[in-house]
Protein backbone atom coordinates (compact mmCIF):
# COMPACT_ATOMS: atom_id res chain seq x y z
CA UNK A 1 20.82 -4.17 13.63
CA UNK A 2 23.85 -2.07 12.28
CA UNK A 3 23.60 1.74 14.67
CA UNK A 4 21.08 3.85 12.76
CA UNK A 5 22.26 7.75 12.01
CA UNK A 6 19.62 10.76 11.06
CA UNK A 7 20.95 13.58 9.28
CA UNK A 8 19.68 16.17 6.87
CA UNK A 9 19.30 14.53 3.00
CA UNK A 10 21.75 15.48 0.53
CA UNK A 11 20.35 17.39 -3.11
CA UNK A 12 21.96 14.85 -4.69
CA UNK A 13 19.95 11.75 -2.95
CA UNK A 14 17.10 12.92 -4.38
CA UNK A 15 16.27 9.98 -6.69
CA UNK A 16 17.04 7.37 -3.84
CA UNK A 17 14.88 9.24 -1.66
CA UNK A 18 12.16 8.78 -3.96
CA UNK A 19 12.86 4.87 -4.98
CA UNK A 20 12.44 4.28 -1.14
CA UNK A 21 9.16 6.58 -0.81
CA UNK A 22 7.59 4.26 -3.87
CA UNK A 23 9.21 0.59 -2.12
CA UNK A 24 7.74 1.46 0.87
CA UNK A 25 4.22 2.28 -0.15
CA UNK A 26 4.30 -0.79 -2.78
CA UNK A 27 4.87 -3.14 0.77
CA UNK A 28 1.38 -2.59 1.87
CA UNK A 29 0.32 -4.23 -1.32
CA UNK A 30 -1.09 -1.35 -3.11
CA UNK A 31 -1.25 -1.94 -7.04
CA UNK A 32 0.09 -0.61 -9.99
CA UNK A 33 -2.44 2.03 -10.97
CA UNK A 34 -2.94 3.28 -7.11
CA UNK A 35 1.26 3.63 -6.51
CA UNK A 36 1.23 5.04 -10.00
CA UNK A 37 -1.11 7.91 -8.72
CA UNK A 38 1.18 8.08 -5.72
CA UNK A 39 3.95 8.82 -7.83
CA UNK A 40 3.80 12.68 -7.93
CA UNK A 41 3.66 12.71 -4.01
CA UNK A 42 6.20 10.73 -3.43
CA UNK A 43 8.71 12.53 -5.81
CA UNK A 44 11.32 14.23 -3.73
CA UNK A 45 13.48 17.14 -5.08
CA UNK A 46 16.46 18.86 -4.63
CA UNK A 47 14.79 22.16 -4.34
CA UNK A 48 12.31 19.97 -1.42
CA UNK A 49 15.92 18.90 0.16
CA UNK A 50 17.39 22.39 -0.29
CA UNK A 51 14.38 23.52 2.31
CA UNK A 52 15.92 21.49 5.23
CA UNK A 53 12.94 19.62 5.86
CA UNK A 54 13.99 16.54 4.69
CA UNK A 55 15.49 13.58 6.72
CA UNK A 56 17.19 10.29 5.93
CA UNK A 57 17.82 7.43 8.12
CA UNK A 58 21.37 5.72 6.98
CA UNK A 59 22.34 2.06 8.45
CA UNK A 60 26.01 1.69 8.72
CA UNK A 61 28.06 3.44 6.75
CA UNK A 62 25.77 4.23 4.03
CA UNK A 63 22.42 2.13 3.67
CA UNK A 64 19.49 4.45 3.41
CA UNK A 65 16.91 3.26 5.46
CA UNK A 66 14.73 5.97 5.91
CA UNK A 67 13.16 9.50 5.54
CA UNK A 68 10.46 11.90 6.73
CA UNK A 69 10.06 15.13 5.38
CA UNK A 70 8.00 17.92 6.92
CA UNK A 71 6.43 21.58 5.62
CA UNK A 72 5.17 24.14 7.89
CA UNK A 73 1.74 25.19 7.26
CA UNK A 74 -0.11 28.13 7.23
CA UNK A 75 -1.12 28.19 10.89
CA UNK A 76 1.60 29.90 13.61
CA UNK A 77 3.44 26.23 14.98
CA UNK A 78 2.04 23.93 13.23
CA UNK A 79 3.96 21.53 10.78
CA UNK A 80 2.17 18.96 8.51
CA UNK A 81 4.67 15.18 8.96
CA UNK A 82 3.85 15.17 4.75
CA UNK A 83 6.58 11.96 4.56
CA UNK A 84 7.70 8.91 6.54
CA UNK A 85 8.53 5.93 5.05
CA UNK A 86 11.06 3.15 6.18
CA UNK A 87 12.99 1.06 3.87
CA UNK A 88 10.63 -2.42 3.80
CA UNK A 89 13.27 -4.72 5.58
CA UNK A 90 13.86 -1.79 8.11
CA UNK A 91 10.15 -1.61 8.95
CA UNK A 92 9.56 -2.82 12.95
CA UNK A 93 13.30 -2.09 13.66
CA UNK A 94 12.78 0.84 15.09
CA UNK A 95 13.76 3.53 12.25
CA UNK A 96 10.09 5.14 12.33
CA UNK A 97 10.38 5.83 15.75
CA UNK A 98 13.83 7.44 15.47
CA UNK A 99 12.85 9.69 12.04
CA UNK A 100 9.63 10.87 13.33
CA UNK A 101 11.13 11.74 16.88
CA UNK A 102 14.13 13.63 15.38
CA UNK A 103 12.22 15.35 13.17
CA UNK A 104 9.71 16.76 15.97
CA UNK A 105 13.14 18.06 17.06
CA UNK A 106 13.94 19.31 13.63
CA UNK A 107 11.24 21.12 13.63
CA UNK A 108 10.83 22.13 17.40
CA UNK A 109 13.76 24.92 16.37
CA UNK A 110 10.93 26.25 14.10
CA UNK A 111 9.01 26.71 17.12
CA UNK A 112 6.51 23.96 16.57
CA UNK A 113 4.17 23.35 18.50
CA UNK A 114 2.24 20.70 16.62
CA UNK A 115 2.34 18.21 13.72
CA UNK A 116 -0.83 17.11 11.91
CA UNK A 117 -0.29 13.65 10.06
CA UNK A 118 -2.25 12.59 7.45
CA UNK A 119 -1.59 8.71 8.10
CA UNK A 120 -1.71 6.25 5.51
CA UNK A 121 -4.30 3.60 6.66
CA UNK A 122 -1.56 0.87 7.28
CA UNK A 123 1.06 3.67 9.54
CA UNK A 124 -2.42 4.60 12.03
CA UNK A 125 -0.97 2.40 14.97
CA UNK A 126 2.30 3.03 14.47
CA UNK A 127 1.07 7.40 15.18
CA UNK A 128 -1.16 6.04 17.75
CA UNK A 129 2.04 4.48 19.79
CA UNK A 130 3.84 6.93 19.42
CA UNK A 131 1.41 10.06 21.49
CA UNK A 132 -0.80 11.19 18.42
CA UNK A 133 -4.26 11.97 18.85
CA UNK A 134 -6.48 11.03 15.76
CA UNK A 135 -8.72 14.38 15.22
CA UNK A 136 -10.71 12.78 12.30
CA UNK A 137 -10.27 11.68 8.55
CA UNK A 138 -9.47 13.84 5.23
CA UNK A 139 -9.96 12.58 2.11
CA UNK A 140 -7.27 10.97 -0.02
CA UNK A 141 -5.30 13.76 -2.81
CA UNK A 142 -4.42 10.67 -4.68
CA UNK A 143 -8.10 8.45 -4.74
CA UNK A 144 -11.25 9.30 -4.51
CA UNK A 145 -13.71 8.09 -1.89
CA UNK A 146 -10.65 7.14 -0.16
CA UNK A 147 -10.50 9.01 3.40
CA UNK A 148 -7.05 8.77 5.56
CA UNK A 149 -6.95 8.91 9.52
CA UNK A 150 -5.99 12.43 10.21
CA UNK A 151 -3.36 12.52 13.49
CA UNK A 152 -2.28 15.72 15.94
CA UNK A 153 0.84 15.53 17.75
CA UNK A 154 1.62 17.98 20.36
CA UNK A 155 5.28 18.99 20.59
CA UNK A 156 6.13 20.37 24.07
């Protein structure tokens, strides 16, 4: 595996952001109509990048791998993790790990003290592994009577 950088996404990757968002879903074998309802979440925008919340994973020189983007929410220190998702032949390389623990540094300079994930069924282990507590379900924004495991990771 070619050394894997994380930096801050550019406005103008935008589009490629997004393609990876809707690969990466489509891997767990979701169909059309559910990753067509996904769509809206999974659009990332300039004005989304131009927040600073938004990080890319890049293989080499220029491969995008990667990207997790994160929005504070409404409590003092806490951050919702509202995107990670890994390029599908960069999945078990160890690109989650390295997104999700650089941005719980990203975010740490926000003085945050936790991160609530809203896991897709399919990521649950991979939180689990990685020191996040499940606290419960929520239900689904994009299907009904669809619940997701509901994560809290403590940043220290």
């Amino acid at each position: 595996m070619a050394q894997i950088r994380i930096r801050t996404a550019h406005a103008k990757e935008a589009g490629e952001i997004s393609a990876l968002c809707m690969r990466s879903k489509a891997h767990w074998g979701y169909d059309e109509a559910f990753l067509k309802a996904c769509e809206h979440e999974l659009t990332i925008t300039p004005e989304r990048i131009a927040r600073g919340r938004v990080l890319v994973a890049i293989e080499g020189d220029d491969a995008l791998v990667g990207m997790a983007a994160a929005e504070p929410m409404e409590v003092d220190g806490a951050f919702d993790l509202a995107l990670l998702f890994i390029e599908p032949k960069a999945i078990r390389r160890g690109v989650g790990e390295k997104l999700f623990a650089a941005m719980v540094a990203h975010i740490a300079q926000e003085d945050a003290r936790y991160l609530r994930i809203e896991s897709d069924p399919f990521a649950a282990g991979f939180y689990v592994r990685l020191g996040a507590r499940r606290i419960g379900d929520v239900p689904s924004a994009t299907a009904p009577n669809r619940m997701l495991p509901l994560f809290e990771f403590e940043i220290l």
